[in-house]
C-alpha atoms as a PDB file:
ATOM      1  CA  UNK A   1      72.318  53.963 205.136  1.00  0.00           C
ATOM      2  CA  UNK A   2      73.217  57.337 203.706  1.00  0.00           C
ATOM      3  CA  UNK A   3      70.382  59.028 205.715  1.00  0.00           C
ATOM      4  CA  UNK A   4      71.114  57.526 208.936  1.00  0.00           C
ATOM      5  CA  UNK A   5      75.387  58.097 208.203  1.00  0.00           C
ATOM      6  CA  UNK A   6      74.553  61.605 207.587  1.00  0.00           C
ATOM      7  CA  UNK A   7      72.381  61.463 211.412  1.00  0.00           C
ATOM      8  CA  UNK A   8      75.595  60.804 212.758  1.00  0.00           C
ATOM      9  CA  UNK A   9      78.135  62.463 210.809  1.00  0.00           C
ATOM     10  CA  UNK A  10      79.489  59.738 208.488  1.00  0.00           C
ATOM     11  CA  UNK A  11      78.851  58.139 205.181  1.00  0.00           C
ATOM     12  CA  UNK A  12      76.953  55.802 204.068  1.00  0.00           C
ATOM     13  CA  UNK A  13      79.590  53.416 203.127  1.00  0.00           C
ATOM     14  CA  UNK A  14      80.893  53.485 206.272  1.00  0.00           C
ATOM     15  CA  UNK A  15      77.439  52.434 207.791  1.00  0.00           C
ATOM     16  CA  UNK A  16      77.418  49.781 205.215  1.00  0.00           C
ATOM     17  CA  UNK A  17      80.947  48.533 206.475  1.00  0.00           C
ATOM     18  CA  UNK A  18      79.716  48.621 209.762  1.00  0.00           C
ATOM     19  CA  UNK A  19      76.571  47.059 209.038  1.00  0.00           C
ATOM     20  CA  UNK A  20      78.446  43.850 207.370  1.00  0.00           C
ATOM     21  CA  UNK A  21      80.764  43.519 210.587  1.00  0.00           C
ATOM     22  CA  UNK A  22      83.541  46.145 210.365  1.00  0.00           C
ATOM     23  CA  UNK A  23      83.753  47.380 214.156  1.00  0.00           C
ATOM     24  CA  UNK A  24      83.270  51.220 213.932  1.00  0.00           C
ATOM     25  CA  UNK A  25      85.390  53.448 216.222  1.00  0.00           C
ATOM     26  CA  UNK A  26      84.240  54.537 219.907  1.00  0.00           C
ATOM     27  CA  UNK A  27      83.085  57.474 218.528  1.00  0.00           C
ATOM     28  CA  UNK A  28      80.581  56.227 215.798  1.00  0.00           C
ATOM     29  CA  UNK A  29      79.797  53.436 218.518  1.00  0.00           C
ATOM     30  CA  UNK A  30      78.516  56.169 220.770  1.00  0.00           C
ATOM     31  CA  UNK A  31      77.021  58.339 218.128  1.00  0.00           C
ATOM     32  CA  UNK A  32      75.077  54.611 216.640  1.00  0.00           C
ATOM     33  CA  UNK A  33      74.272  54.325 220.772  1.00  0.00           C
ATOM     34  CA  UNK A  34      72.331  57.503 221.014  1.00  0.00           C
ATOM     35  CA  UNK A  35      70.541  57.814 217.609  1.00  0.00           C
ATOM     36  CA  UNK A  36      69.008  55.048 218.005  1.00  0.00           C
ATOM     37  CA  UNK A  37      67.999  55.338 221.203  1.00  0.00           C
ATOM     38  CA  UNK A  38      70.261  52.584 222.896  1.00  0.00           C
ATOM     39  CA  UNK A  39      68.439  49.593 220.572  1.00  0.00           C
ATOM     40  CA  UNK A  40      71.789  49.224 219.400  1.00  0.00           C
ATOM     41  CA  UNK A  41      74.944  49.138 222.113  1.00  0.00           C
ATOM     42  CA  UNK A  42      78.982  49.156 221.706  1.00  0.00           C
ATOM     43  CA  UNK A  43      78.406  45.535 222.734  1.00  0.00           C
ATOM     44  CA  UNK A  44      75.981  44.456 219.694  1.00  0.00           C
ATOM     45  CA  UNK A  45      78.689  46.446 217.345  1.00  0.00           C
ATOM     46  CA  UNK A  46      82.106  44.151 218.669  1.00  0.00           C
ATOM     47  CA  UNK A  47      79.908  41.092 218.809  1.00  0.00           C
ATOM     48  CA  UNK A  48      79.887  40.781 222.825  1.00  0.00           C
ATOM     49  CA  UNK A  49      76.940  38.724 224.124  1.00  0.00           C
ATOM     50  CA  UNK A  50      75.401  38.630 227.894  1.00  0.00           C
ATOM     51  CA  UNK A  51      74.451  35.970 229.428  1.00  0.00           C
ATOM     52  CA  UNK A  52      71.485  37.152 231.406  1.00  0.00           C
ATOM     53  CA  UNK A  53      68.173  38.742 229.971  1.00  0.00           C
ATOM     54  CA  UNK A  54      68.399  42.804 228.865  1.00  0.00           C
ATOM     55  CA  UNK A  55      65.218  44.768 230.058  1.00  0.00           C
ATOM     56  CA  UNK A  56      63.982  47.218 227.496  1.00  0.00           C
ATOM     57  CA  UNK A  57      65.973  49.566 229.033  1.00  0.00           C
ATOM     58  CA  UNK A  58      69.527  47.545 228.162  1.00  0.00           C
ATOM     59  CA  UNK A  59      70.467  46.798 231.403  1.00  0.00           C
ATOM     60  CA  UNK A  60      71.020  43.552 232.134  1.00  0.00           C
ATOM     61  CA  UNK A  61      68.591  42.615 235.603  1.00  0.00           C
ATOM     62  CA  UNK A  62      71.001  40.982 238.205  1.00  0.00           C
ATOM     63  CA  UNK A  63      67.402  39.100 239.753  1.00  0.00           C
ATOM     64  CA  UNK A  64      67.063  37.235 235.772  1.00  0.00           C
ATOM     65  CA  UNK A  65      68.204  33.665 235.897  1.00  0.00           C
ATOM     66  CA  UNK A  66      71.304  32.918 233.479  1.00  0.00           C
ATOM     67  CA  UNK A  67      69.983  31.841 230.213  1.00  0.00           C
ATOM     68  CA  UNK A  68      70.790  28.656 228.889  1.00  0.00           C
ATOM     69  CA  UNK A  69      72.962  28.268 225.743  1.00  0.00           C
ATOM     70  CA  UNK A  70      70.929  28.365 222.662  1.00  0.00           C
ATOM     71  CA  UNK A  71      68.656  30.234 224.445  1.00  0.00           C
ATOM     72  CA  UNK A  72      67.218  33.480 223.657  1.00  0.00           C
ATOM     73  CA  UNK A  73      65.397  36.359 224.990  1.00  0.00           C
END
C-alpha cells in the first residue's frame, strides 16, 4: 500500500483508509483511475453499482440486457 500511495502521491495509510471504505477525494479517485489502468473507477471507490454488464473497457454496452439482481458479471 505504501508502494502504490507513493505511485500516486499519497501514503500508505491513506490507501489503507481507502482500501477499508473511506471515500478518497476526486483527486486520489482520478489518480487510483489512471494507475491502474481504469480496473478501478470513481464509481467502485463511492460504492455506486450499474446495472448493465461493463466491457473490459468500463463502459457499460447500451445493447447488454439489464442484469438481474443477485446477478453478476
Amino acid at each position: 500500500m505504501a508502494q502504490f500511495g507513493a505511485q500516486i502521491g499519497t501514503s500508505g495509510p491513506t490507501i489503507c483508509r481507502i482500501a477499508g471504505g473511506q471515500v478518497p477525494r476526486r483527486d486520489l479517485m482520478i489518480k487510483i483511475y489512471e494507475a491502474t489502468g481504469g480496473l478501478v473507477t470513481p464509481n467502485d471507490l463511492v460504492g455506486i453499482t450499474l446495472d448493465r454488464p461493463r466491457s473490459r473497457d468500463g463502459m457499460v454496452d447500451p445493447q447488454q440486457p439489464k442484469l438481474n439482481e443477485g446477478e453478476t458479471q
